[in-house]
Protein backbone atom coordinates (compact mmCIF):
# COMPACT_ATOMS: atom_id res chain seq x y z
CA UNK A 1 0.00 0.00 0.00
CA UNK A 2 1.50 3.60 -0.71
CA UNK A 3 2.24 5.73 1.88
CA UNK A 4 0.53 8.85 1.72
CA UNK A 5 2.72 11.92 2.06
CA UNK A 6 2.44 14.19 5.42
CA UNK A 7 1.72 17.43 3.76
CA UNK A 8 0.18 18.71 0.56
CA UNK A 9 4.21 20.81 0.73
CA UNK A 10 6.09 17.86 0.38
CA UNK A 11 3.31 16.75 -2.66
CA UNK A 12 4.46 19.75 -4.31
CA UNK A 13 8.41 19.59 -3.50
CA UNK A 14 8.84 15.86 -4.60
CA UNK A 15 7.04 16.22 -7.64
CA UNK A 16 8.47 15.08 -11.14
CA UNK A 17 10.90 17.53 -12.58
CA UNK A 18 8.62 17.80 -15.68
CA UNK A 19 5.71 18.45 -13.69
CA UNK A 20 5.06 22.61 -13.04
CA UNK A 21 3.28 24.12 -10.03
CA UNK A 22 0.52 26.16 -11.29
CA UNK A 23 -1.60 28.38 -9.20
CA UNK A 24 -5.60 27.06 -10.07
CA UNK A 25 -6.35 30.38 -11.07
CA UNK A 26 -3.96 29.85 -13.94
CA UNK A 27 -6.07 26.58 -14.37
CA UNK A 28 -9.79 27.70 -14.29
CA UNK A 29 -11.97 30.34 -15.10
CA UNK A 30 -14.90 31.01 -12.67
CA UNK A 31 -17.82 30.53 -14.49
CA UNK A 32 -20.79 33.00 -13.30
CA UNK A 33 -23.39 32.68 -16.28
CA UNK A 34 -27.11 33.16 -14.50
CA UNK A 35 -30.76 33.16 -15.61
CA UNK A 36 -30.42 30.14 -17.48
CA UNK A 37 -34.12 28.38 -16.21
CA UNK A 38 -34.64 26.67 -19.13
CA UNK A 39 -31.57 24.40 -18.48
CA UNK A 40 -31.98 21.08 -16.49
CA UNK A 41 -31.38 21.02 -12.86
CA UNK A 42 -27.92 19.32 -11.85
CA UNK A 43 -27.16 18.22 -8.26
CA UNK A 44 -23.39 17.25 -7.65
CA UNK A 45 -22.46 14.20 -5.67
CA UNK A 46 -19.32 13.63 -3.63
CA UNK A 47 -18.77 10.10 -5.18
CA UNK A 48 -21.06 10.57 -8.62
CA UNK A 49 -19.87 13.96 -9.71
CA UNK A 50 -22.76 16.34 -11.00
CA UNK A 51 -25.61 14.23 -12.42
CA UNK A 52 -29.65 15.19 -13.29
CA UNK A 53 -31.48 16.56 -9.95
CA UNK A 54 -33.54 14.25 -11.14
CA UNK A 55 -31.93 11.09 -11.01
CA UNK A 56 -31.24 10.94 -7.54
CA UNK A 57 -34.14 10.05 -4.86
CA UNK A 58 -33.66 12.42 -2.83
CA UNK A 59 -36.02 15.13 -2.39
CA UNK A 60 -35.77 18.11 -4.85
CA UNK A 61 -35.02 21.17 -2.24
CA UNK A 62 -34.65 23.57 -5.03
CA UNK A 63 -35.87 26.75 -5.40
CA UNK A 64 -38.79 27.61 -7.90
CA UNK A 65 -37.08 30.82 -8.90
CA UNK A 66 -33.93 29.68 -10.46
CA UNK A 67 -33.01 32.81 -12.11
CA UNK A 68 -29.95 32.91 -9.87
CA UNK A 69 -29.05 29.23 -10.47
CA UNK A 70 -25.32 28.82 -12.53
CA UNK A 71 -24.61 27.17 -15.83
CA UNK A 72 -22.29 24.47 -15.77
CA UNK A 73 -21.11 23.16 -18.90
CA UNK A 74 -19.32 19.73 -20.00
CA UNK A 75 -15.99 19.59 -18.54
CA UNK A 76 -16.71 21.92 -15.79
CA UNK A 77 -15.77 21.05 -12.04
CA UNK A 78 -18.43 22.31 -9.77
CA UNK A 79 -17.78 22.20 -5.91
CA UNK A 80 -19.60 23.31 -2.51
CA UNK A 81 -18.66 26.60 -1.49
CA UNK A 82 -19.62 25.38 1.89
CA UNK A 83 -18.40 21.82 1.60
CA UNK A 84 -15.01 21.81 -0.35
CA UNK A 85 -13.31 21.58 3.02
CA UNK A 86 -14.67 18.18 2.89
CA UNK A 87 -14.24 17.09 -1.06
CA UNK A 88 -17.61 17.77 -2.09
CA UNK A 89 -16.99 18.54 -5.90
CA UNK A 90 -17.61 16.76 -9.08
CA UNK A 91 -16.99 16.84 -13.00
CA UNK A 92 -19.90 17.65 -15.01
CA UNK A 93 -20.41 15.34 -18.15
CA UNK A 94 -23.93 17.70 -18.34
CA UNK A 95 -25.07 21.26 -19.78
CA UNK A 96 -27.48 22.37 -16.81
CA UNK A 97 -27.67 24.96 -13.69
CA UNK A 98 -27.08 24.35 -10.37
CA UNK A 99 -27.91 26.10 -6.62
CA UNK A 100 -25.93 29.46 -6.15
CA UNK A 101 -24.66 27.38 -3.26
CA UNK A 102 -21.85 26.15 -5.98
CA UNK A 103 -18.98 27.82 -7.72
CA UNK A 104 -18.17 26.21 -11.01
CA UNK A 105 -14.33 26.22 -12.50
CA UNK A 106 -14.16 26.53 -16.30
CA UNK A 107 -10.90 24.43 -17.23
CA UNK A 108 -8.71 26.95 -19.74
CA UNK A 109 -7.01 25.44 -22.45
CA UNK A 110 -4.24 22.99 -21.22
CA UNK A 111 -6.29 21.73 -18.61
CA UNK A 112 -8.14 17.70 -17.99
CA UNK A 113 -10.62 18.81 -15.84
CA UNK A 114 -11.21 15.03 -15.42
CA UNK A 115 -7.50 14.98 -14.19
CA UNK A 116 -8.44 17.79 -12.26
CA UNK A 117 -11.79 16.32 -10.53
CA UNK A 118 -9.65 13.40 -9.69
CA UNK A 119 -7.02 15.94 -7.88
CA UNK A 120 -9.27 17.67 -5.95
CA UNK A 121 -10.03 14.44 -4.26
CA UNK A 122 -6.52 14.00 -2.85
CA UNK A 123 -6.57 13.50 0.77
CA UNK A 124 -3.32 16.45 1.28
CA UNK A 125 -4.85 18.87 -1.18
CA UNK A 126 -8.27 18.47 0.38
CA UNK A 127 -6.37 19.95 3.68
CA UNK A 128 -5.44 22.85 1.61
CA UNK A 129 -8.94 23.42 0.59
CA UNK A 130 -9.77 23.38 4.40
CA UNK A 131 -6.93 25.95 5.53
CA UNK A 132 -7.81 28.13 3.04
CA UNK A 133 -11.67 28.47 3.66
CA UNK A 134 -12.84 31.35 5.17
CA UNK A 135 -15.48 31.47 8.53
CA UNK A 136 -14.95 31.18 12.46
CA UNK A 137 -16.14 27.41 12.74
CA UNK A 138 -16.58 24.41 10.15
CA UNK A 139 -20.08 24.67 10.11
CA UNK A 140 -19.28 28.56 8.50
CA UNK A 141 -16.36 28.08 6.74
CA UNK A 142 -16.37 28.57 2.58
CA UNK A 143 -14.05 28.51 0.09
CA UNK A 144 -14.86 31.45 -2.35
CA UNK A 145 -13.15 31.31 -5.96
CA UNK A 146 -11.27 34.46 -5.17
CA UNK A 147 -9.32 31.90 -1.88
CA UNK A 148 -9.30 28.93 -4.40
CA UNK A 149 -7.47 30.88 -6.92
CA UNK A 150 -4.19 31.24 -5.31
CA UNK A 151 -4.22 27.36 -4.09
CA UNK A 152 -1.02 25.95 -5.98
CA UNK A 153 -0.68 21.89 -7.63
CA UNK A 154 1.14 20.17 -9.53
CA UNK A 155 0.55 19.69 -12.78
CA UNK A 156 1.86 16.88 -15.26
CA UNK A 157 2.20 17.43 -18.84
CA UNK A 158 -1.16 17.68 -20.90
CA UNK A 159 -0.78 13.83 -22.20
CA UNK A 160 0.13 12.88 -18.87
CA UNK A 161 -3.22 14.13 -17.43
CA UNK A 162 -5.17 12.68 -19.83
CA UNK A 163 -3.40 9.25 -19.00
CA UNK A 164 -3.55 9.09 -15.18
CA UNK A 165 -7.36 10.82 -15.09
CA UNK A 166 -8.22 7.69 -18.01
CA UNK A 167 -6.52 5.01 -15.11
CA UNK A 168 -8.26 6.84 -12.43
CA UNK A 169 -11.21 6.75 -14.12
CA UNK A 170 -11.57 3.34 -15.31
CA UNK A 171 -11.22 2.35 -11.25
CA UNK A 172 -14.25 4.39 -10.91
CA UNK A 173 -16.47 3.14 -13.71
CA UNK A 174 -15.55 -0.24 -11.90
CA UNK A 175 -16.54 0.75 -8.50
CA UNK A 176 -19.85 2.41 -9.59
CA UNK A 177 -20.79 -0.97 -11.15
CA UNK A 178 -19.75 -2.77 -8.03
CA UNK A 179 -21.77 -0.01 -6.27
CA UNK A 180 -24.94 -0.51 -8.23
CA UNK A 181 -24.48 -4.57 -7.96
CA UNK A 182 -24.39 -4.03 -3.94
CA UNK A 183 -27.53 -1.88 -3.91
CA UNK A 184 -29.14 -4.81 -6.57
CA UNK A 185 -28.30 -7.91 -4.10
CA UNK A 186 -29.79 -5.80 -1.16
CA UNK A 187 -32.90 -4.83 -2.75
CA UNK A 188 -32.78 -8.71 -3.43
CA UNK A 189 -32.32 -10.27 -0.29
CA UNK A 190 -34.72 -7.72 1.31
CA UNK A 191 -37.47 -8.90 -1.19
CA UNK A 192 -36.47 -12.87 -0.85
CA UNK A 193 -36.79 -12.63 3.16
CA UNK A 194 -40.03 -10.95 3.04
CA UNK A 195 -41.32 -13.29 0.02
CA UNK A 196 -39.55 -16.71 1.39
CA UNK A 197 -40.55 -15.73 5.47
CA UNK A 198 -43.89 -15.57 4.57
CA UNK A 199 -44.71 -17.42 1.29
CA UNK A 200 -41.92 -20.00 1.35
CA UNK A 201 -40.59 -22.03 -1.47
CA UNK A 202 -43.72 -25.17 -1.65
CA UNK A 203 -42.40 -28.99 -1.80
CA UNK A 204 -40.69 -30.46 -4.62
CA UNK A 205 -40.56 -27.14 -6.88
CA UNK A 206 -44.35 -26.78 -6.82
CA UNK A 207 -45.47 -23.73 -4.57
CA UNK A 208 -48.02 -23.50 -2.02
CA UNK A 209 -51.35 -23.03 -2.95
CA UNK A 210 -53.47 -22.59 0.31
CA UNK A 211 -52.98 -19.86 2.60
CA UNK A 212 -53.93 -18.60 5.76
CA UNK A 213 -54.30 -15.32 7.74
CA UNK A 214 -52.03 -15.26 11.04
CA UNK A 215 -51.04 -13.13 13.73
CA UNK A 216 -48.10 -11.81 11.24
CA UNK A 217 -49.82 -11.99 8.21
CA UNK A 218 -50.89 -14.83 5.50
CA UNK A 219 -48.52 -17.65 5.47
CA UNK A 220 -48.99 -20.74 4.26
CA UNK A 221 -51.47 -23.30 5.55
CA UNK A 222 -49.43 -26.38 6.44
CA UNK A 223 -47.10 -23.55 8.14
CA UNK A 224 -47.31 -23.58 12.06
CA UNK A 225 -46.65 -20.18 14.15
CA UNK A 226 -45.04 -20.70 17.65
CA UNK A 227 -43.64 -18.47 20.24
CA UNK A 228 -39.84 -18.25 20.52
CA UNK A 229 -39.61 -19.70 23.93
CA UNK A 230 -40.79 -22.72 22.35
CA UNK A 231 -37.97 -23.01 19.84
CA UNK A 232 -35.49 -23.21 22.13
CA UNK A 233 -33.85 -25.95 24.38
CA UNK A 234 -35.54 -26.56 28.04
CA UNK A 235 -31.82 -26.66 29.23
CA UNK A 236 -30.86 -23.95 27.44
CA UNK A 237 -33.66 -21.30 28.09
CA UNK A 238 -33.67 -17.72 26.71
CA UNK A 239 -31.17 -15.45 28.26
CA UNK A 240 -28.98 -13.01 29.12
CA UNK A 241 -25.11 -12.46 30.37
CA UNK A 242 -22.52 -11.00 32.68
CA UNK A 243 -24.33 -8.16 34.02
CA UNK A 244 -20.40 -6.36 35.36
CA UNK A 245 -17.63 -8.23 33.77
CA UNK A 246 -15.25 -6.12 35.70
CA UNK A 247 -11.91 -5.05 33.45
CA UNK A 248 -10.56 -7.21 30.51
CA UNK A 249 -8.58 -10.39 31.67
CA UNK A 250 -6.03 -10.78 29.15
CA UNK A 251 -6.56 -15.01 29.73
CA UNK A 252 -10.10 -14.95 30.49
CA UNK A 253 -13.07 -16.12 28.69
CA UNK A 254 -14.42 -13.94 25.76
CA UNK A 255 -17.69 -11.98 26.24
CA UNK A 256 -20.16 -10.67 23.19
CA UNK A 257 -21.43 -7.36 23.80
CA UNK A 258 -23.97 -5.54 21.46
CA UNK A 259 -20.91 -3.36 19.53
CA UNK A 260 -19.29 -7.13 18.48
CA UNK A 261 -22.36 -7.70 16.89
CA UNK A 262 -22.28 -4.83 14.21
CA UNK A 263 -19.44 -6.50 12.54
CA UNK A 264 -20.42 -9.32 9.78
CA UNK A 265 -19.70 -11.97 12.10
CA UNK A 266 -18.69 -12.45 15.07
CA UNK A 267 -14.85 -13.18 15.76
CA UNK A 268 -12.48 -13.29 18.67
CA UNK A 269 -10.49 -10.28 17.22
CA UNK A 270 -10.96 -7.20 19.87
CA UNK A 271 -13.46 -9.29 21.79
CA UNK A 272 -12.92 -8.34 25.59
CA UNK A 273 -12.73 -10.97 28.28
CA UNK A 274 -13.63 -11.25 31.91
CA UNK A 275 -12.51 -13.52 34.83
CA UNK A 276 -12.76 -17.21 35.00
CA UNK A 277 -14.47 -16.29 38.17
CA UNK A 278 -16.84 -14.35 36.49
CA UNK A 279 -17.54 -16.48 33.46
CA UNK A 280 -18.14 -19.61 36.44
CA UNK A 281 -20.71 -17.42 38.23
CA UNK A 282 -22.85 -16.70 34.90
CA UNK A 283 -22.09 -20.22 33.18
CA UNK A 284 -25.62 -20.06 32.90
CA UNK A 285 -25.59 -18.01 29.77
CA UNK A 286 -22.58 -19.22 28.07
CA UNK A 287 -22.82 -19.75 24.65
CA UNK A 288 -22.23 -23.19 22.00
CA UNK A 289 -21.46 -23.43 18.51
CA UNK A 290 -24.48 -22.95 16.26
CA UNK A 291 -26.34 -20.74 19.37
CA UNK A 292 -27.76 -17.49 18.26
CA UNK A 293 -27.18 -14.19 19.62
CA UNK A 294 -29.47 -11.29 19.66
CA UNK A 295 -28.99 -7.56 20.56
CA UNK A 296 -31.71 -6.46 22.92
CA UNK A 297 -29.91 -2.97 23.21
CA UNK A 298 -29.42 0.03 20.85
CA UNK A 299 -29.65 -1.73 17.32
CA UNK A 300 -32.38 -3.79 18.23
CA UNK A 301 -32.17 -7.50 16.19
CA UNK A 302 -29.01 -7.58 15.35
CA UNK A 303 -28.39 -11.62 15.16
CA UNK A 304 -25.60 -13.66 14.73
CA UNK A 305 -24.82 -17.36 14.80
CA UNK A 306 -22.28 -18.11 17.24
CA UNK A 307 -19.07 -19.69 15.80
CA UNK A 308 -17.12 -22.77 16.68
CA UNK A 309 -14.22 -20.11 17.68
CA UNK A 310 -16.37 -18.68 20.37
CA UNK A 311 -17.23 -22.45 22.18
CA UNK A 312 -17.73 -21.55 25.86
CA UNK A 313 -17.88 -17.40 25.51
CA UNK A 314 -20.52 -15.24 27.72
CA UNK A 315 -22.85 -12.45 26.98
CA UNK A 316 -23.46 -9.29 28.12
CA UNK A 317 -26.43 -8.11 29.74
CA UNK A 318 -27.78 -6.85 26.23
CA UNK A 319 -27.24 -9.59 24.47
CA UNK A 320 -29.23 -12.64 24.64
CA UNK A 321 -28.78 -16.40 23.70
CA UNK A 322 -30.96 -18.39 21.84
CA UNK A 323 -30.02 -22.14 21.82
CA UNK A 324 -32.70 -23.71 19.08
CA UNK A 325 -34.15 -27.28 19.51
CA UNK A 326 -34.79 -30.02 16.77
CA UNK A 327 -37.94 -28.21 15.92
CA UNK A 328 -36.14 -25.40 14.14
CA UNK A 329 -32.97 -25.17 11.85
CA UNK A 330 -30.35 -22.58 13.14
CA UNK A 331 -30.07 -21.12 10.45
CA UNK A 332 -33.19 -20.55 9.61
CA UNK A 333 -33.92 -19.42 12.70
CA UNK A 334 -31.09 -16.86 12.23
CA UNK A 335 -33.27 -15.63 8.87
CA UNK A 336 -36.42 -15.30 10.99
CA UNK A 337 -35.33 -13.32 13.77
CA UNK A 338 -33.79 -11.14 10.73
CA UNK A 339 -37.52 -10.86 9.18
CA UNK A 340 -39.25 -7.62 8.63
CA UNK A 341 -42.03 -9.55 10.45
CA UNK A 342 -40.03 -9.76 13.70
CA UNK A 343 -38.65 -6.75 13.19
CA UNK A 344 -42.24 -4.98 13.41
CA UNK A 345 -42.78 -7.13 16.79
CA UNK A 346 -39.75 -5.77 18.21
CA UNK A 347 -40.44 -2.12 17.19
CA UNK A 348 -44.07 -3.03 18.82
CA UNK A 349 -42.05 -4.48 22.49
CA UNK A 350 -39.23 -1.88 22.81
CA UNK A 351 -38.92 0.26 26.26
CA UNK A 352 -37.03 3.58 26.06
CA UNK A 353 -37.58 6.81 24.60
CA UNK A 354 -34.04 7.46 24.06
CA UNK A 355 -32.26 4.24 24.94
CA UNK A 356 -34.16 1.37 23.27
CA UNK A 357 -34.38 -1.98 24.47
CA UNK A 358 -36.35 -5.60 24.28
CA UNK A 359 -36.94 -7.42 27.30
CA UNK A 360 -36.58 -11.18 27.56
CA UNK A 361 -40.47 -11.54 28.62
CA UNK A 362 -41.07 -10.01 25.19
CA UNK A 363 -38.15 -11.66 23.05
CA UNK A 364 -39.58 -15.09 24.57
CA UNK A 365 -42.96 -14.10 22.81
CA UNK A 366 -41.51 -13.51 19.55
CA UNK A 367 -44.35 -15.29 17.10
CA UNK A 368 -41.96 -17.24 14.50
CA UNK A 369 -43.00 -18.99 11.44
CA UNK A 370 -42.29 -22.58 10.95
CA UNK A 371 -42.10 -24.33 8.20
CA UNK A 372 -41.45 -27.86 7.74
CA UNK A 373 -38.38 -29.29 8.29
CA UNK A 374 -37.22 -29.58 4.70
CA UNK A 375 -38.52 -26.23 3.33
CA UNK A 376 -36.62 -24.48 6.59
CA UNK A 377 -33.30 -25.76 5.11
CA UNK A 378 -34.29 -24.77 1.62
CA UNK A 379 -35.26 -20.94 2.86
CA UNK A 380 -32.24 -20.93 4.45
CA UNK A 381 -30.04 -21.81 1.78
CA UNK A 382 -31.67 -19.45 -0.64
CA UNK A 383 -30.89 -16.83 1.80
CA UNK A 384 -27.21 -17.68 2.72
CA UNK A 385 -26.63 -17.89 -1.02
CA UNK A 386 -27.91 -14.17 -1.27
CA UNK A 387 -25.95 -12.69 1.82
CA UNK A 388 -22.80 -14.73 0.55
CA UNK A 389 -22.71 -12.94 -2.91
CA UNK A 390 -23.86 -9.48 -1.02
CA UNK A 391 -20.38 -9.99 1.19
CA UNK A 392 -18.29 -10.84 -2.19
CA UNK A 393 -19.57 -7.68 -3.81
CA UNK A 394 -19.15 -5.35 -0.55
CA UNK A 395 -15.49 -7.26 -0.18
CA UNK A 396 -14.36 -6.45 -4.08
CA UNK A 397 -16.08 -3.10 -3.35
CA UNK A 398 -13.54 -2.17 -0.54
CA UNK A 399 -10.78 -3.65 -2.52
CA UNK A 400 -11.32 -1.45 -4.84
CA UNK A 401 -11.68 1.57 -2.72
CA UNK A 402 -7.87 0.81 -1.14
CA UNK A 403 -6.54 0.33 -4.72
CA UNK A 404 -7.88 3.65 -5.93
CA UNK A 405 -6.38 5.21 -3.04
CA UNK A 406 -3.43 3.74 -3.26
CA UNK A 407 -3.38 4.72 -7.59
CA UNK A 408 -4.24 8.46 -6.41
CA UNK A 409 -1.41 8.50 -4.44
CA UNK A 410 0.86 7.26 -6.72
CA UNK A 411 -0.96 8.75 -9.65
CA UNK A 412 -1.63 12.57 -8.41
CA UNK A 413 2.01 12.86 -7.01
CA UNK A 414 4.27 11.32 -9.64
CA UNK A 415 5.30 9.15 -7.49
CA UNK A 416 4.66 6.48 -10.27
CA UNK A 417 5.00 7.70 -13.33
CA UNK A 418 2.50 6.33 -16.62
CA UNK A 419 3.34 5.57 -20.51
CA UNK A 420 1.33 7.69 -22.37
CA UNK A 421 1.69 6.04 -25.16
CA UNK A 422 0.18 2.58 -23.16
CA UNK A 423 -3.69 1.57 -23.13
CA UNK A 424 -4.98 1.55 -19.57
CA UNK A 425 -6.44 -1.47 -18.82
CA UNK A 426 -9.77 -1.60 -16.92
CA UNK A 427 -9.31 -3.08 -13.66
CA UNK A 428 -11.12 -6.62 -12.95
């Protein structure tokens, strides 16, 4: 992984000897064009750049006089006045007008604005953009054309720009489609669990037919509905943990507390652990391989299955174990207490204004559907298949997020030099 440098100063004094140092006056043009209502409304993004207003969900916030709205052009950078302290700027690939809130840099002749757009995203230079803003606090501070002006950067030769801001870019096209493909498999295994939790998948490919009304909704008729309490072990009842685990015991047993459980799974790694006294006097609520464990506090139904790793850990006291019986499938199980149906039960139970929280009284009375033995497994498969390609995507997603990174650092600095007279290839 490249290091990244400690100053934008030492950007600018290591840089190639072919490389200038141009003020971004020099560079841009401060485009101020008004009155231009009959072009489409633009919104910039921090990671999209400036797309249609109306392309995005969000609600439109604009005003209905837009006589004081700017033209931006294609190839223009347009940035938050307010907001460049923190990167918020974009290339426009659009003719349209944006909110006054903007101020929009006209590349002169010489000049990639994509290999600009890509520039102003560097970590140091972003630090420049904050020490140069104007206003007592954060929440005040702007960066007016007339402070951006002066800002110095290095510039490579015209080819040069055109090269790195093609590698940079192809990175980007790659992570956008990654980005999209994440937001696809979540729409997706949304929509499965609420189709396969209460419609289910029918016996030998053929679907159910006859349905019936139930205290969370229609579900199938050969489906049974039963209490939580009853899908657990009699030895193993519904609980909670170590209520003070007193300070971490370097060779003590490991304890799950709600903040483990945010992570994809849970793991040993910066799990803290509490006396083998401790653990002895709330053996009670240790947990097994293939036990669930549920968040009663803050993010209310978070659930995890507990793995082999973590034989023989405790809970805390907002955490509770659920041990299932041969009634249920774990994993399963693990989908339904994920279920927008649960979910709604839980939102019914919780105490707290402020502080949310589930009690065990209610968790124990939980309505879960069952299924038969067979079609449990099948959900649950379905599902796992799902949340496996959701983790691949997310995974390649952050991979790609540390490699372009890593290129802009090498890239924007000249630390690494291209061949301009090389095709990019598009990364896989």
């Amino acid at each position: 992984m490249s290091r990244n440098f400690s100053s934008f100063d030492e950007v600018l004094e290591s840089k190639p000897g072919d490389w200038k140092v141009e003020r971004l006056g020099n560079l841009f043009a401060q485009r101020k064009e008004k009155n231009r209502p009959d072009l489409p409304l633009l919104a910039v993004t921090g990671t999209g750049g400036v797309v249609p207003r109306d392309s995005l969900e969000r609600r439109d916030t604009s005003n209905a006089d837009k006589s004081k709205y700017l033209r931006v052009c294609e190839g223009d950078i347009a940035y938050n006045t307010m907001r460049m302290w923190q990167g918020v700027s974009g290339l426009s690939s659009y003719e349209g007008i944006v909110s006054p809130a903007y101020t929009i840099c006209r590349p002169k002749d010489g000049v990639s604005s994509t290999y600009m757009a890509q520039l102003f995203k560097l970590p140091e230079l972003i630090q420049i953009f904050h020490r140069n803003s104007q206003g007592l606090v954060d929440d005040t501070l702007n960066l007016k054309f007339e402070n951006f002006s002066p800002i110095q950067v290095p510039v490579p030769p015209f080819p040069e720009q055109q090269k790195i801001a093609a590698i940079l870019s192809s990175v980007d096209d790659v992570i956008e489609k990654t980005r999209a493909q994440i937001d696809k498999l979540k729409d997706l295994k949304t929509g499965m669990m609420q189709e396969l939790l209460t419609k289910g998948i029918g016996s030998g490919g053929v679907p159910h037919t006859e349905f019936r009304d139930s205290p969370v909704g229609r579900i199938p008729a050969s489906w049974n509905i039963l209490p939580l309490e009853q899908l657990v072990r009699p030895d193993r009842k519904i609980t909670y943990g170590i209520v003070q685990a007193g300070p971490h015991h370097e060779e003590g047993v490991p304890y799950i507390r709600v903040s483990d459980m945010t992570r994809r799974h849970l793991s040993l790694d910066g799990m803290l652990r509490t006396s083998p006294e401790i653990a002895q006097k709330y053996k009670r609520s240790s947990v097994s391989a293939g036990d669930i464990v549920y968040a009663l506090r803050g993010v209310i139904g978070h659930v995890h299955l507990v793995p082999a790793e973590l034989e023989g850990a405790n809970l805390t006291q907002g955490t509770a174990r659920l041990s299932p019986n041969d009634r249920v499938h774990s994993r399963y199980l693990l989908w339904a207490m994920k279920s927008p149906a649960v979910q709604l039960q839980n939102d019914l139970e919780a105490k707290g204004s402020t502080f949310k929280e589930v009690t065990l009284a209610s968790l124990r009375k939980i309505q879960i559907t069952l299924p038969p033995p067979e079609e449990q497994v099948q959900i649950a498969s379905v599902m796992d298949c799902i949340e496996r390609k959701l983790h691949g995507a997310e995974d390649k997603f952050e991979h790609l997020q540390r490699l372009k990174k890593a290129l802009m650092q090498d890239l924007l600095t000249g630390k690494v030099r291209v061949k301009v007279d090389q095709k990019e290839s598009a990364v896989a």
